[in-house]
N, C-alpha and C. Protein backbone atom coordinates (compact mmCIF):
# COMPACT_ATOMS: atom_id res chain seq x y z
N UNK A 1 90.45 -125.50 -210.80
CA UNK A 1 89.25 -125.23 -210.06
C UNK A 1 88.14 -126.14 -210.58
N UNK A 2 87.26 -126.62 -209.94
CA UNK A 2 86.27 -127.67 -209.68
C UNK A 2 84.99 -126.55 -210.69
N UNK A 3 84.69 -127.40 -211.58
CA UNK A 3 83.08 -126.88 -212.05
C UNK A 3 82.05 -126.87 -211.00
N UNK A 4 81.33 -125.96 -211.19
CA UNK A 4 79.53 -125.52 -210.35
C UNK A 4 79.03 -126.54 -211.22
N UNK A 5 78.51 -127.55 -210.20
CA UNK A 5 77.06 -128.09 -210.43
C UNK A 5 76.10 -127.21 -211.53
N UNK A 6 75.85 -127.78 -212.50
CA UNK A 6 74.82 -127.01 -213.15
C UNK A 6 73.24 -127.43 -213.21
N UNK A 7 72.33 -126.50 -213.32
CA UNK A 7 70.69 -127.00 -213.40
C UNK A 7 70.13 -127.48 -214.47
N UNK A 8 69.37 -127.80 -214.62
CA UNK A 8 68.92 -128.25 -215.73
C UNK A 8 69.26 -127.43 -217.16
N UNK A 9 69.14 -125.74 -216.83
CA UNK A 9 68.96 -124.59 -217.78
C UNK A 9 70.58 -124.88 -218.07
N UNK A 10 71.50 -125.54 -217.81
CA UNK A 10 73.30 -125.24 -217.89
C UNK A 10 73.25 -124.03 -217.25
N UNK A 11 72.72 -123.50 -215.97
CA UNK A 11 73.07 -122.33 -215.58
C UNK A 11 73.33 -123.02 -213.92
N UNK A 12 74.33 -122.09 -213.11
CA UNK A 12 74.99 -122.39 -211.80
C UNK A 12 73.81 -121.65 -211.42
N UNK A 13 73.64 -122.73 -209.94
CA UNK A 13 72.63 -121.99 -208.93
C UNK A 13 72.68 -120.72 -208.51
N UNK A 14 73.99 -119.77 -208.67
CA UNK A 14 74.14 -118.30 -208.31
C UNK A 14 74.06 -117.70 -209.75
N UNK A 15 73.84 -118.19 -211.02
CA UNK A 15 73.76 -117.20 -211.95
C UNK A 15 71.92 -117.36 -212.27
N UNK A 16 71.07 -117.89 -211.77
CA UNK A 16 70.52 -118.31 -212.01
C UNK A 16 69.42 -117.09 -211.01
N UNK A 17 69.95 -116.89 -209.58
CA UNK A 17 69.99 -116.81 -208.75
C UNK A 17 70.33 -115.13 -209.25
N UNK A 18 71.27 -114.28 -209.54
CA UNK A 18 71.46 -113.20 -210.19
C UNK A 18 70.67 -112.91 -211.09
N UNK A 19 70.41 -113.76 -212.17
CA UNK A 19 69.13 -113.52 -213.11
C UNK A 19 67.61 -113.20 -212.69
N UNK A 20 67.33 -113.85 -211.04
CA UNK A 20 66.24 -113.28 -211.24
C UNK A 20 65.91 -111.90 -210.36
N UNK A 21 67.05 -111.60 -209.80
CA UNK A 21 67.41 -110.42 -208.94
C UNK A 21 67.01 -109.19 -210.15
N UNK A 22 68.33 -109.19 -211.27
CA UNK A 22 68.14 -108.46 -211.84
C UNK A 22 67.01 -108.29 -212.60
N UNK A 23 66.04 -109.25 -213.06
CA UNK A 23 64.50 -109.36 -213.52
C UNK A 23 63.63 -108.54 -213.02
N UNK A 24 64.08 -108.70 -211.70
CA UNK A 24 62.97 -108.40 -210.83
C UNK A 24 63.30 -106.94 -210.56
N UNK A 25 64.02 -106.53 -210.04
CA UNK A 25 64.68 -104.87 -209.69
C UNK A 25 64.30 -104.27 -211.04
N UNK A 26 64.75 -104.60 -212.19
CA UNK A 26 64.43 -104.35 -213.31
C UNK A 26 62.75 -103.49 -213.57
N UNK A 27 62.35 -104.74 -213.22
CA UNK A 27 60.33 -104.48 -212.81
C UNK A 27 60.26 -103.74 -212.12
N UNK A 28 61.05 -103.35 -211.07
CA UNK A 28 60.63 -102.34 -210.17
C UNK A 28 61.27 -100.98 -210.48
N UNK A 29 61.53 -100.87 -211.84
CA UNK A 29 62.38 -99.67 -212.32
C UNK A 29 63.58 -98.86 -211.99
N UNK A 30 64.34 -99.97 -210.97
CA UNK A 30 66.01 -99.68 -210.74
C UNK A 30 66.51 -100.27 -212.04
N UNK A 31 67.96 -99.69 -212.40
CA UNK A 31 68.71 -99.98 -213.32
C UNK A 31 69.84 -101.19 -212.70
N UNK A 32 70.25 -101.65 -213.14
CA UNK A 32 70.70 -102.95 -213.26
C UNK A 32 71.69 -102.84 -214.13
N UNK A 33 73.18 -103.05 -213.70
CA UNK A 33 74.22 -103.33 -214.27
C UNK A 33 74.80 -104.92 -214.24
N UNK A 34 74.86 -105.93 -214.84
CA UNK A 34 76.05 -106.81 -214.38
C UNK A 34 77.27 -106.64 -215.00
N UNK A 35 78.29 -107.37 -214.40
CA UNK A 35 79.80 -107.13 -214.42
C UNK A 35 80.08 -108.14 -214.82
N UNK A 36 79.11 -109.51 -214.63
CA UNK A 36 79.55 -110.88 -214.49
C UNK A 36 79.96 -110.86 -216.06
N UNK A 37 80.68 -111.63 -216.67
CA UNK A 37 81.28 -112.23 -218.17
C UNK A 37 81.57 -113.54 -218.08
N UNK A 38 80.74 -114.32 -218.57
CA UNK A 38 80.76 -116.06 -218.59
C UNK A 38 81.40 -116.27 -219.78
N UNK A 39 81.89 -117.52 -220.10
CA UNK A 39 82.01 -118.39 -221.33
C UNK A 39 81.69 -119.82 -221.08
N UNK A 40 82.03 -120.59 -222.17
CA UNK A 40 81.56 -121.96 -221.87
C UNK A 40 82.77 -122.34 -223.34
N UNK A 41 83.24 -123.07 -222.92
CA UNK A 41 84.66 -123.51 -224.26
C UNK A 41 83.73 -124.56 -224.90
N UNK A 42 84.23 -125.38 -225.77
CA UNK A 42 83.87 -126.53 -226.71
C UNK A 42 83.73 -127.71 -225.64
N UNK A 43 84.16 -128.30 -224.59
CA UNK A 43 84.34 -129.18 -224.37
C UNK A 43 83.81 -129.11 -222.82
N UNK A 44 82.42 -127.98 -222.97
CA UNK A 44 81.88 -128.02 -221.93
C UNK A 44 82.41 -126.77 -220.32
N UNK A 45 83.45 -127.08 -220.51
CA UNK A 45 83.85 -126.23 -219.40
C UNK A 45 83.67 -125.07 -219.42
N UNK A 46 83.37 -124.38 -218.11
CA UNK A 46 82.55 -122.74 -218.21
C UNK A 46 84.02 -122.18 -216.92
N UNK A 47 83.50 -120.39 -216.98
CA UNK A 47 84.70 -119.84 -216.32
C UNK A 47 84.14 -118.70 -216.55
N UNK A 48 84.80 -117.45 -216.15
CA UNK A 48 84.63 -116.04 -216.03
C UNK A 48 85.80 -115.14 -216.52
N UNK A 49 85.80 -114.46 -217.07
CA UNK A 49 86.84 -113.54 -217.35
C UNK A 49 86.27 -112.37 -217.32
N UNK A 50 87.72 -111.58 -217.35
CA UNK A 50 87.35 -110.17 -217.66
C UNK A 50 86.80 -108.73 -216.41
N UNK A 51 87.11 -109.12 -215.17
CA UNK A 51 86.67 -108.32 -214.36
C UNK A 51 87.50 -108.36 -213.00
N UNK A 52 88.10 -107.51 -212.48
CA UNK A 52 88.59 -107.15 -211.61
C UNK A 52 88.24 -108.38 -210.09
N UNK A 53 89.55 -108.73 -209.51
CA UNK A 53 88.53 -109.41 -208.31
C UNK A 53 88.06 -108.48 -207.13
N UNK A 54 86.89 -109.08 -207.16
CA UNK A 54 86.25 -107.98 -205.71
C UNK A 54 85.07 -107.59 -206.48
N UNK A 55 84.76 -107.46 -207.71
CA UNK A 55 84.00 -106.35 -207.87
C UNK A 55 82.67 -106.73 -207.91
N UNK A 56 81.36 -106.50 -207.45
CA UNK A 56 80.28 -107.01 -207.33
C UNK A 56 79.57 -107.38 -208.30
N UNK A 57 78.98 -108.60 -208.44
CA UNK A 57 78.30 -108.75 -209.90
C UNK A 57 77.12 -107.97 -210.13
N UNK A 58 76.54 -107.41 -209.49
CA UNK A 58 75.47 -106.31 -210.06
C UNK A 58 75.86 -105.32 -209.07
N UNK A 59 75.77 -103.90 -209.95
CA UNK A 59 75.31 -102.66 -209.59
C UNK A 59 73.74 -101.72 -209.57
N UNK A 60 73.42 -101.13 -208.65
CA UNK A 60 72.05 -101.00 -208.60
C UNK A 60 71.89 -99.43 -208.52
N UNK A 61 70.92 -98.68 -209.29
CA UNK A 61 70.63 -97.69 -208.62
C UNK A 61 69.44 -97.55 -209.06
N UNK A 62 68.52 -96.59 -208.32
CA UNK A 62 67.32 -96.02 -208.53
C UNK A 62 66.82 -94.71 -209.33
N UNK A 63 65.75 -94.61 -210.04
CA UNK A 63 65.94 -93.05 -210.70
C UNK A 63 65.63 -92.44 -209.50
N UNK A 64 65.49 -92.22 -208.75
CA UNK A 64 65.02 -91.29 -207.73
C UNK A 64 66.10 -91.24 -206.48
N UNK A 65 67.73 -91.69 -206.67
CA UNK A 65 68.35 -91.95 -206.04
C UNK A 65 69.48 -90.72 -206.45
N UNK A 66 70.02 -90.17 -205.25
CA UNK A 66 70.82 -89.12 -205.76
C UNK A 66 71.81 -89.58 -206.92
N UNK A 67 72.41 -89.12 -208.10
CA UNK A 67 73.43 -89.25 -209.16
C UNK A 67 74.64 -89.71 -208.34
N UNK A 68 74.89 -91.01 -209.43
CA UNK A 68 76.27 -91.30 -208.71
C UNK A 68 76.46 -92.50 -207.89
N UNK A 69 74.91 -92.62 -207.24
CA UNK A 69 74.97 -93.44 -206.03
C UNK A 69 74.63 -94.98 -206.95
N UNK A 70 75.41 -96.03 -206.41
CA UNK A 70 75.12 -97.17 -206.74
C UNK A 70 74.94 -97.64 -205.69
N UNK A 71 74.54 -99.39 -205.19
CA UNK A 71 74.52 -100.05 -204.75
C UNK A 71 75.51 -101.45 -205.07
N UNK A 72 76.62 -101.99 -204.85
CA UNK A 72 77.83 -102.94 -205.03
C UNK A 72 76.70 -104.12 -204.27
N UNK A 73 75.96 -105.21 -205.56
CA UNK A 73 75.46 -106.57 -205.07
C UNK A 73 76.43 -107.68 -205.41
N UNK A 74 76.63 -108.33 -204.59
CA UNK A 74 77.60 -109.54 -204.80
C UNK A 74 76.94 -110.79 -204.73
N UNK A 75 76.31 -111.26 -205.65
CA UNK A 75 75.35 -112.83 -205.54
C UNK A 75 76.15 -113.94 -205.26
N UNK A 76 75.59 -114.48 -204.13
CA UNK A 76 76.45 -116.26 -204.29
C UNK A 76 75.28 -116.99 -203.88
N UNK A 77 75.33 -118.13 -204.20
CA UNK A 77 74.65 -119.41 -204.66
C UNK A 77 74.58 -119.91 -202.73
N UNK A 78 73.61 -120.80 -203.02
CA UNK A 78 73.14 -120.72 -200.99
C UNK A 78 74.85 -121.31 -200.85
N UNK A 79 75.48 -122.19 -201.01
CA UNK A 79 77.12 -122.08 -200.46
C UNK A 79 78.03 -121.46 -200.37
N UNK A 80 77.90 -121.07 -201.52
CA UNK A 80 79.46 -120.34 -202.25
C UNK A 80 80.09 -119.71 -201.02
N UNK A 81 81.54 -119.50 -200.70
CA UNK A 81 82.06 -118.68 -200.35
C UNK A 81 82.73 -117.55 -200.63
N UNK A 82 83.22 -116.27 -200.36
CA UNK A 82 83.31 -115.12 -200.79
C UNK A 82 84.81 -115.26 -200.89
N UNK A 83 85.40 -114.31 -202.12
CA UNK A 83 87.09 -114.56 -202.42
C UNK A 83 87.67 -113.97 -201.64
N UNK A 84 88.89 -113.79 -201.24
CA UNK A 84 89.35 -112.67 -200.25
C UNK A 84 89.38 -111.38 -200.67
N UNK A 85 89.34 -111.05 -202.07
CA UNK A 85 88.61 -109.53 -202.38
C UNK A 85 87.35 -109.19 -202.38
N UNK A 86 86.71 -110.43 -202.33
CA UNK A 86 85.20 -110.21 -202.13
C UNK A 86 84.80 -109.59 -200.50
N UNK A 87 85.84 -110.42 -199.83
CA UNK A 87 85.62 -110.40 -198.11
C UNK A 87 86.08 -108.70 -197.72
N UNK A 88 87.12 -108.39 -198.28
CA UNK A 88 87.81 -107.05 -197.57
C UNK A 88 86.81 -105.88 -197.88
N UNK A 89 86.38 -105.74 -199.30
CA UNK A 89 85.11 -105.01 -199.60
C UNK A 89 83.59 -105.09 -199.03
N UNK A 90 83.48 -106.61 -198.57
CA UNK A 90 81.80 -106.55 -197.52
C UNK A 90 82.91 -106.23 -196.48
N UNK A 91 83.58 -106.49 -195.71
CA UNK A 91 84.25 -105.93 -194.22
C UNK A 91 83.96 -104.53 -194.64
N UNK A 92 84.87 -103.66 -195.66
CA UNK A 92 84.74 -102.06 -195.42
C UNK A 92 83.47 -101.74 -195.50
N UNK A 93 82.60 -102.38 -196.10
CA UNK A 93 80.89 -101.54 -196.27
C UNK A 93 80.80 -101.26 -197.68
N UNK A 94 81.68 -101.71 -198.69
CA UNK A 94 81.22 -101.27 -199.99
C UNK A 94 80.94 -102.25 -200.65
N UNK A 95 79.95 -103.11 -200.28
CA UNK A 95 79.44 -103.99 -201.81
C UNK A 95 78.36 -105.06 -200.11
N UNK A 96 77.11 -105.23 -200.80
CA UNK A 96 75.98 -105.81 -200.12
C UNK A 96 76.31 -107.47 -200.57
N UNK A 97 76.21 -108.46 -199.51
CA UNK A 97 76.14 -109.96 -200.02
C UNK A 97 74.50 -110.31 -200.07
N UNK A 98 74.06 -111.25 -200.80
CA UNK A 98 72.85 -111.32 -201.28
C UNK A 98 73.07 -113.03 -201.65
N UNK A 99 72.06 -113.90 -201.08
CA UNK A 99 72.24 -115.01 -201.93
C UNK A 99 70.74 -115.95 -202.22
N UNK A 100 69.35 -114.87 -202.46
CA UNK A 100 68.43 -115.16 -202.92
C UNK A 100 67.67 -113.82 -203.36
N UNK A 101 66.62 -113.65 -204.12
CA UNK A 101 65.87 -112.47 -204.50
C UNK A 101 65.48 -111.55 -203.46
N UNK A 102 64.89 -112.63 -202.73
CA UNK A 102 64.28 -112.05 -200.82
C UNK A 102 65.20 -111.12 -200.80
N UNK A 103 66.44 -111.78 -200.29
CA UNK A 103 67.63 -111.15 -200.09
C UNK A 103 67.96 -109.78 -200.57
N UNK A 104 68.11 -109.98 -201.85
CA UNK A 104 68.31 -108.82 -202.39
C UNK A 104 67.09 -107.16 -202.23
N UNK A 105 66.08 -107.81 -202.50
CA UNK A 105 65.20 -106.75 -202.57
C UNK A 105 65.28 -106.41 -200.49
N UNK A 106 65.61 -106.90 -199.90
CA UNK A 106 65.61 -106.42 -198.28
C UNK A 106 67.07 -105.51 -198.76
N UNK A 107 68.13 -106.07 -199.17
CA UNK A 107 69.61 -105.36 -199.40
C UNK A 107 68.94 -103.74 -200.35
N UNK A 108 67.96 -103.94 -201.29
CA UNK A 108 67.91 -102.35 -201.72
C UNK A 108 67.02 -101.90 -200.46
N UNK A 109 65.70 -102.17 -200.22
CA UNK A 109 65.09 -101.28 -199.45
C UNK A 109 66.18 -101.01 -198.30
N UNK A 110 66.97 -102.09 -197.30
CA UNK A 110 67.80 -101.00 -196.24
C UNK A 110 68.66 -100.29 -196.87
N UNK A 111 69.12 -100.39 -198.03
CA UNK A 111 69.97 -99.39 -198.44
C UNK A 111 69.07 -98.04 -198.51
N UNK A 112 67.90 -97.90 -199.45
CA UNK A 112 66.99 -96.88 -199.25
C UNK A 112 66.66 -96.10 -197.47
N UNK A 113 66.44 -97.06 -196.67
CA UNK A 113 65.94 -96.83 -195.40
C UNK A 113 67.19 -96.14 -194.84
N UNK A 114 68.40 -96.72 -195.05
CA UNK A 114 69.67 -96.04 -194.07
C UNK A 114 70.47 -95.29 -195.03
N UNK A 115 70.96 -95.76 -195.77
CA UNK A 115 71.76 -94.62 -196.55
C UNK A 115 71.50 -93.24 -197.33
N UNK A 116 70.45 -93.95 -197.94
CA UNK A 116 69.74 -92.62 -198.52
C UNK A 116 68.27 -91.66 -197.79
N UNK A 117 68.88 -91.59 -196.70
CA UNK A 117 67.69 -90.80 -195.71
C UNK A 117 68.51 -90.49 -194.19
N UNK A 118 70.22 -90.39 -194.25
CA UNK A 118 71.30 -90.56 -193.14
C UNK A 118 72.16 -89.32 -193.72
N UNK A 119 72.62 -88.76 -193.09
CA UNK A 119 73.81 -88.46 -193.35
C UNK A 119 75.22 -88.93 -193.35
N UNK A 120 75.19 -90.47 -193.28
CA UNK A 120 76.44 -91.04 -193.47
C UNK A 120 76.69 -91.31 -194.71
N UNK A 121 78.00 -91.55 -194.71
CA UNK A 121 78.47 -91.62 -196.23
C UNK A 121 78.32 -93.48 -196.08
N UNK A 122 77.40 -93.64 -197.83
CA UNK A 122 76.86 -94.67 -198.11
C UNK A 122 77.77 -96.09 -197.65
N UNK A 123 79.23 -95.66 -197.87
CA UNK A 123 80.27 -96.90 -197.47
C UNK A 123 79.79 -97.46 -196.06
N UNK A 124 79.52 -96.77 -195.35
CA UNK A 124 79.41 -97.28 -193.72
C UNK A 124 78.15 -97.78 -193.70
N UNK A 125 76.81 -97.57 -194.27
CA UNK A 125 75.81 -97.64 -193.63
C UNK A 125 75.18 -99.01 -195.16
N UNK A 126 75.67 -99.20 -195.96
CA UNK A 126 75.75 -100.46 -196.71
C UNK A 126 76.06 -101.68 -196.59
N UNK A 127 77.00 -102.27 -195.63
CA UNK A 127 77.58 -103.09 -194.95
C UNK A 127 76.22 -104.54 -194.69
N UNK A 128 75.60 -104.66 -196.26
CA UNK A 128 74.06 -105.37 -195.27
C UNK A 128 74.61 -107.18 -195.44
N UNK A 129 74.55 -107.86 -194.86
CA UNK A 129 74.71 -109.61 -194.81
C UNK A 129 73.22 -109.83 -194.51
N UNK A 130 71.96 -110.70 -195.60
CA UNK A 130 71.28 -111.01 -194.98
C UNK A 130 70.74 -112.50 -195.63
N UNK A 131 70.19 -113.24 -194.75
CA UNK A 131 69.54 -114.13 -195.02
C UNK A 131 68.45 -114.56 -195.63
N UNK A 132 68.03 -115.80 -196.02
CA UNK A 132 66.60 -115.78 -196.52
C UNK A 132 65.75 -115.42 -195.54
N UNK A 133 66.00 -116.24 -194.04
CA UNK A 133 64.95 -115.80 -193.66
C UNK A 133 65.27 -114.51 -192.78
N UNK A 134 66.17 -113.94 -192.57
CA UNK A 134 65.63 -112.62 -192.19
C UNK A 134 65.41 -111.52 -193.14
N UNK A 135 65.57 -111.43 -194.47
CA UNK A 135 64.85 -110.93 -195.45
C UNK A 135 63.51 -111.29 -195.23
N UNK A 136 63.02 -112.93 -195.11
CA UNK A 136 61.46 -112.74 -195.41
C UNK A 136 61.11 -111.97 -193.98
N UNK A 137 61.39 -112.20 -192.99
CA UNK A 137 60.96 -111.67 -191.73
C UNK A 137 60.68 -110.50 -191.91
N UNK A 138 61.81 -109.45 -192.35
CA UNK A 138 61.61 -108.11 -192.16
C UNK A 138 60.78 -107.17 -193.46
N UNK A 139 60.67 -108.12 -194.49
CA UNK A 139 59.93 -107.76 -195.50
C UNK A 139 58.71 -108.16 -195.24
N UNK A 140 58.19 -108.96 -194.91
CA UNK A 140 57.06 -109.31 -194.19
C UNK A 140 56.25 -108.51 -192.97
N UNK A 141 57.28 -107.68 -192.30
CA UNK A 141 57.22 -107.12 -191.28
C UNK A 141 56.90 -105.77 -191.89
N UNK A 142 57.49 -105.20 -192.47
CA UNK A 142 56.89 -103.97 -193.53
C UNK A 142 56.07 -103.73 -194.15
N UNK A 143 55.73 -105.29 -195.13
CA UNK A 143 54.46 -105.17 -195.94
C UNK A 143 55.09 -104.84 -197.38
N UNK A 144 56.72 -104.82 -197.76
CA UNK A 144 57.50 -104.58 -199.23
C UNK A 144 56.97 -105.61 -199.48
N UNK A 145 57.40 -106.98 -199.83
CA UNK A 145 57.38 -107.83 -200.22
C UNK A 145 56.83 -109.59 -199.90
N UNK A 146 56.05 -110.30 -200.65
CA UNK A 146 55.72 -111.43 -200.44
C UNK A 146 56.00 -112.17 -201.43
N UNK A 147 56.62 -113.62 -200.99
CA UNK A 147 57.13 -114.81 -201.82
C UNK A 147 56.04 -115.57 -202.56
């Protein structure tokens, strides 16, 4: 497998990109799990171990969110494509794709707006794919958030 382009920081545009997701949610007093496990060997080369495929690199929940309930975020870098365990889990509705902050913070508030104020069970009504710009659109449109 081909190395990620790295930034200046030696960090890939999607970990970079995860870092400030979780920064930021952080600030807004959700808890923040990552799953991700990096290395970097002697001779430069970086890789991941240690985690199931499919499984989302951050988990999210709120204190004010019923017990139990997470949110499954899966960060990728503005290209990346999703693995085929990544794909079967956004198809069923259990894990949100996200591939900027915008992004993400639109992926918790509709999770807030539909799942946790629905009576559906969270798998169905999680299912969110969104963009930069229809994150800024609809966050903009609310009044949550400005870039």
């Amino acid at each position: 497998m081909a190395s990620r382009p790295l930034q200046p920081s030696g960090k890939t545009p999607e970990e970079l990109i995860q870092q400030s997701i979780a920064g930021e949610l952080r600030s807004r007093g959700y808890t923040v799990l990552s799953t991700t496990v990096r290395y970097r060997r002697g001779d430069g080369d970086r890789g991941g171990y240690g985690t199931t495929p499919g499984v989302p690199d951050l988990l999210v929940t709120g204190s004010d969110w019923p017990r139990g309930v997470w949110l499954g975020m899966e960060v990728k870098g503005p290209k990346t494509q999703l693995s085929a365990a990544q794909k079967v889990l956004w198809e069923g509705g259990s894990i949100c794709i996200v591939r900027s902050l915008d992004a993400a913070i639109y992926a918790v508030v509709s999770f807030e707006d539909t799942v946790l104020t629905t009576e559906r069970p969270p798998s169905l009504a999680a299912r969110i794919w969104v963009t930069y710009t229809e994150a800024q659109k609809e966050l903009a449109r609310k009044g949550v958030w400005a870039s």
